[in-house]
C-alpha atoms as a PDB file:
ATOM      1  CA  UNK A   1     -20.917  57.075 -33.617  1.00  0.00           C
ATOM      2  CA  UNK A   2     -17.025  57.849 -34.494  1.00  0.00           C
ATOM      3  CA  UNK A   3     -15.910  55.713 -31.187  1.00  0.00           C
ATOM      4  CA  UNK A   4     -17.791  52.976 -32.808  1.00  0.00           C
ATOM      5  CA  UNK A   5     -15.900  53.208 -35.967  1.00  0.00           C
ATOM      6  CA  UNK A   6     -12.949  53.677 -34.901  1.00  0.00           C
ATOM      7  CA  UNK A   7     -12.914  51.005 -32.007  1.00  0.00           C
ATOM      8  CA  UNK A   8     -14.291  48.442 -35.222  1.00  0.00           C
ATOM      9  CA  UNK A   9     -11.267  49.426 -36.766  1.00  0.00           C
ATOM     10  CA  UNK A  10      -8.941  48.992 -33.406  1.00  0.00           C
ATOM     11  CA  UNK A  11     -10.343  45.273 -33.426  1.00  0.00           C
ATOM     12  CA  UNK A  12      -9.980  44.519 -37.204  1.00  0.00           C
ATOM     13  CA  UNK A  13     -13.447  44.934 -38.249  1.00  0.00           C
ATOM     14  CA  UNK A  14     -14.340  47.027 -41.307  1.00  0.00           C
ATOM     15  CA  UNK A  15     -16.464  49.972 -40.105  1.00  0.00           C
ATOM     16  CA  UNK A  16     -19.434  50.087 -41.858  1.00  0.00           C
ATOM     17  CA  UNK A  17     -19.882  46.102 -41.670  1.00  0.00           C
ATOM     18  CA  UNK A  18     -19.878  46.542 -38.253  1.00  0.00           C
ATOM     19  CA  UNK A  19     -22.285  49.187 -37.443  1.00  0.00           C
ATOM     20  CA  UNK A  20     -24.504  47.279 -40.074  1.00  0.00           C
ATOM     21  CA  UNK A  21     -24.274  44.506 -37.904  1.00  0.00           C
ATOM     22  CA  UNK A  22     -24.711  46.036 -34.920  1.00  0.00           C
ATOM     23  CA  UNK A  23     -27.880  48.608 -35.747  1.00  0.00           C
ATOM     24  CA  UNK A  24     -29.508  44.884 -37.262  1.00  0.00           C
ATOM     25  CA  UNK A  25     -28.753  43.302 -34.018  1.00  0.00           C
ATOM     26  CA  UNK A  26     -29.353  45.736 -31.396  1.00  0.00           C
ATOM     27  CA  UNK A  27     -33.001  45.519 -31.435  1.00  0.00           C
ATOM     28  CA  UNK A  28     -33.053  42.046 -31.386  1.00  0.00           C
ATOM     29  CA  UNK A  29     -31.097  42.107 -28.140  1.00  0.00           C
ATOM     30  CA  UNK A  30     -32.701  42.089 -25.030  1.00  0.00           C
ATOM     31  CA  UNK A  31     -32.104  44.175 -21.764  1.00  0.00           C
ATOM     32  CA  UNK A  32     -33.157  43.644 -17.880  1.00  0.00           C
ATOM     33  CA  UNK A  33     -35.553  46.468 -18.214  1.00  0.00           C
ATOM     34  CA  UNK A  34     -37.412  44.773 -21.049  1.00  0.00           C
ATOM     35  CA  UNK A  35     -40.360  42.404 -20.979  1.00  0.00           C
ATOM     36  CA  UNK A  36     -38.515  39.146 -22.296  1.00  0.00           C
ATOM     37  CA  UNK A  37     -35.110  40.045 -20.034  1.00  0.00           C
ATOM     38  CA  UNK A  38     -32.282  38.391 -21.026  1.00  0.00           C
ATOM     39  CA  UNK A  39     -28.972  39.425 -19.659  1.00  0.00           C
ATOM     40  CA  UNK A  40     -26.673  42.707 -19.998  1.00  0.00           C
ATOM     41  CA  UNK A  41     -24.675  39.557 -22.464  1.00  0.00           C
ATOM     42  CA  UNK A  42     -26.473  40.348 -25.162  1.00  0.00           C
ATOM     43  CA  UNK A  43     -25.519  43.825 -25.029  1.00  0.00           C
ATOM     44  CA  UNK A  44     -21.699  42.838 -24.781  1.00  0.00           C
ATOM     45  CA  UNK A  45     -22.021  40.734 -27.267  1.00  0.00           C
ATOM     46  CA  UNK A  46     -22.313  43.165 -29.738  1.00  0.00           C
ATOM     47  CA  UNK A  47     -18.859  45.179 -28.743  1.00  0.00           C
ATOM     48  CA  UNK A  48     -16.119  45.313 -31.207  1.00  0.00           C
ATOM     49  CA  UNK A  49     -13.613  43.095 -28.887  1.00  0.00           C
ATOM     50  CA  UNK A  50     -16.881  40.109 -28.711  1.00  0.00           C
ATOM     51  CA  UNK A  51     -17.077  40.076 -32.621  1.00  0.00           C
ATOM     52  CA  UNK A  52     -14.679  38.880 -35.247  1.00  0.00           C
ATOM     53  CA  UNK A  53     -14.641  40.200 -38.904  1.00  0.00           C
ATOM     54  CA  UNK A  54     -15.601  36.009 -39.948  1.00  0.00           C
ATOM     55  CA  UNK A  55     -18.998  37.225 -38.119  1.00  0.00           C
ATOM     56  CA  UNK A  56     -19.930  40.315 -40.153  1.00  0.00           C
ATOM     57  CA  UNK A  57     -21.135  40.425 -43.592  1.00  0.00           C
ATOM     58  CA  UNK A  58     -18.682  42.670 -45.285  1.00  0.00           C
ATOM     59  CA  UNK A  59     -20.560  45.273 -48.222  1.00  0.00           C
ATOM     60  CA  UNK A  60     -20.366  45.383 -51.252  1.00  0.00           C
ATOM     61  CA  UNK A  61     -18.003  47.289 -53.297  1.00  0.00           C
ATOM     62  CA  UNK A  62     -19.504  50.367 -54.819  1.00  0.00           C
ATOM     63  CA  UNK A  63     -18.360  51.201 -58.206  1.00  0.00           C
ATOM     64  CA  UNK A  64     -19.033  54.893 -58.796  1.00  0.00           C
ATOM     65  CA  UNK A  65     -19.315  57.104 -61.948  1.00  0.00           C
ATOM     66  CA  UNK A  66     -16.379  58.974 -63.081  1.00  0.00           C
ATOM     67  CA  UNK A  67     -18.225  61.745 -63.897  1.00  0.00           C
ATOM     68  CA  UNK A  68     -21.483  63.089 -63.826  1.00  0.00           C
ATOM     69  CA  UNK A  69     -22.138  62.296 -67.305  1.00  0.00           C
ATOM     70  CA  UNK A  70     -21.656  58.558 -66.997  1.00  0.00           C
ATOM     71  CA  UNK A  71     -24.846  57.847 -65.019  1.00  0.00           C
ATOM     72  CA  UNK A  72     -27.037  55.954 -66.193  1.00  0.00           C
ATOM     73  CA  UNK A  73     -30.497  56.970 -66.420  1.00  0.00           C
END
């Protein structure tokens, strides 16, 4: 899981994007083992180097609480 990260980051792609994208994708891709085989492409398509940051939704900023106390309910 860390060589994922880190080779999204190598190739310019924020981390968490990225294996957002690619747990969303991967079961949608197709494998010669598979009833509806496709092509070992689909799998490469989903490698940091095949996808640029344009082609990954980026998340949301999170603003958390300062402190405990500032939740609220």
């Amino acid at each position: 899981m860390l060589s994922k990260a880190e080779s999204a980051k190598a190739n310019g792609l924020e981390p968490y994007a990225y294996l957002r994208k690619i747990f969303t994708d991967l079961p949608k891709a197709q494998t010669t083992d598979l009833p509806k085989a496709q092509t070992i492409e689909d799998l490469e398509a989903l490698l940091p180097t095949a996808i640029r940051p344009d082609q990954i939704v980026m998340a949301l900023p999170v603003v958390l609480p300062k402190n405990k106390n500032d939740v609220t309910k």
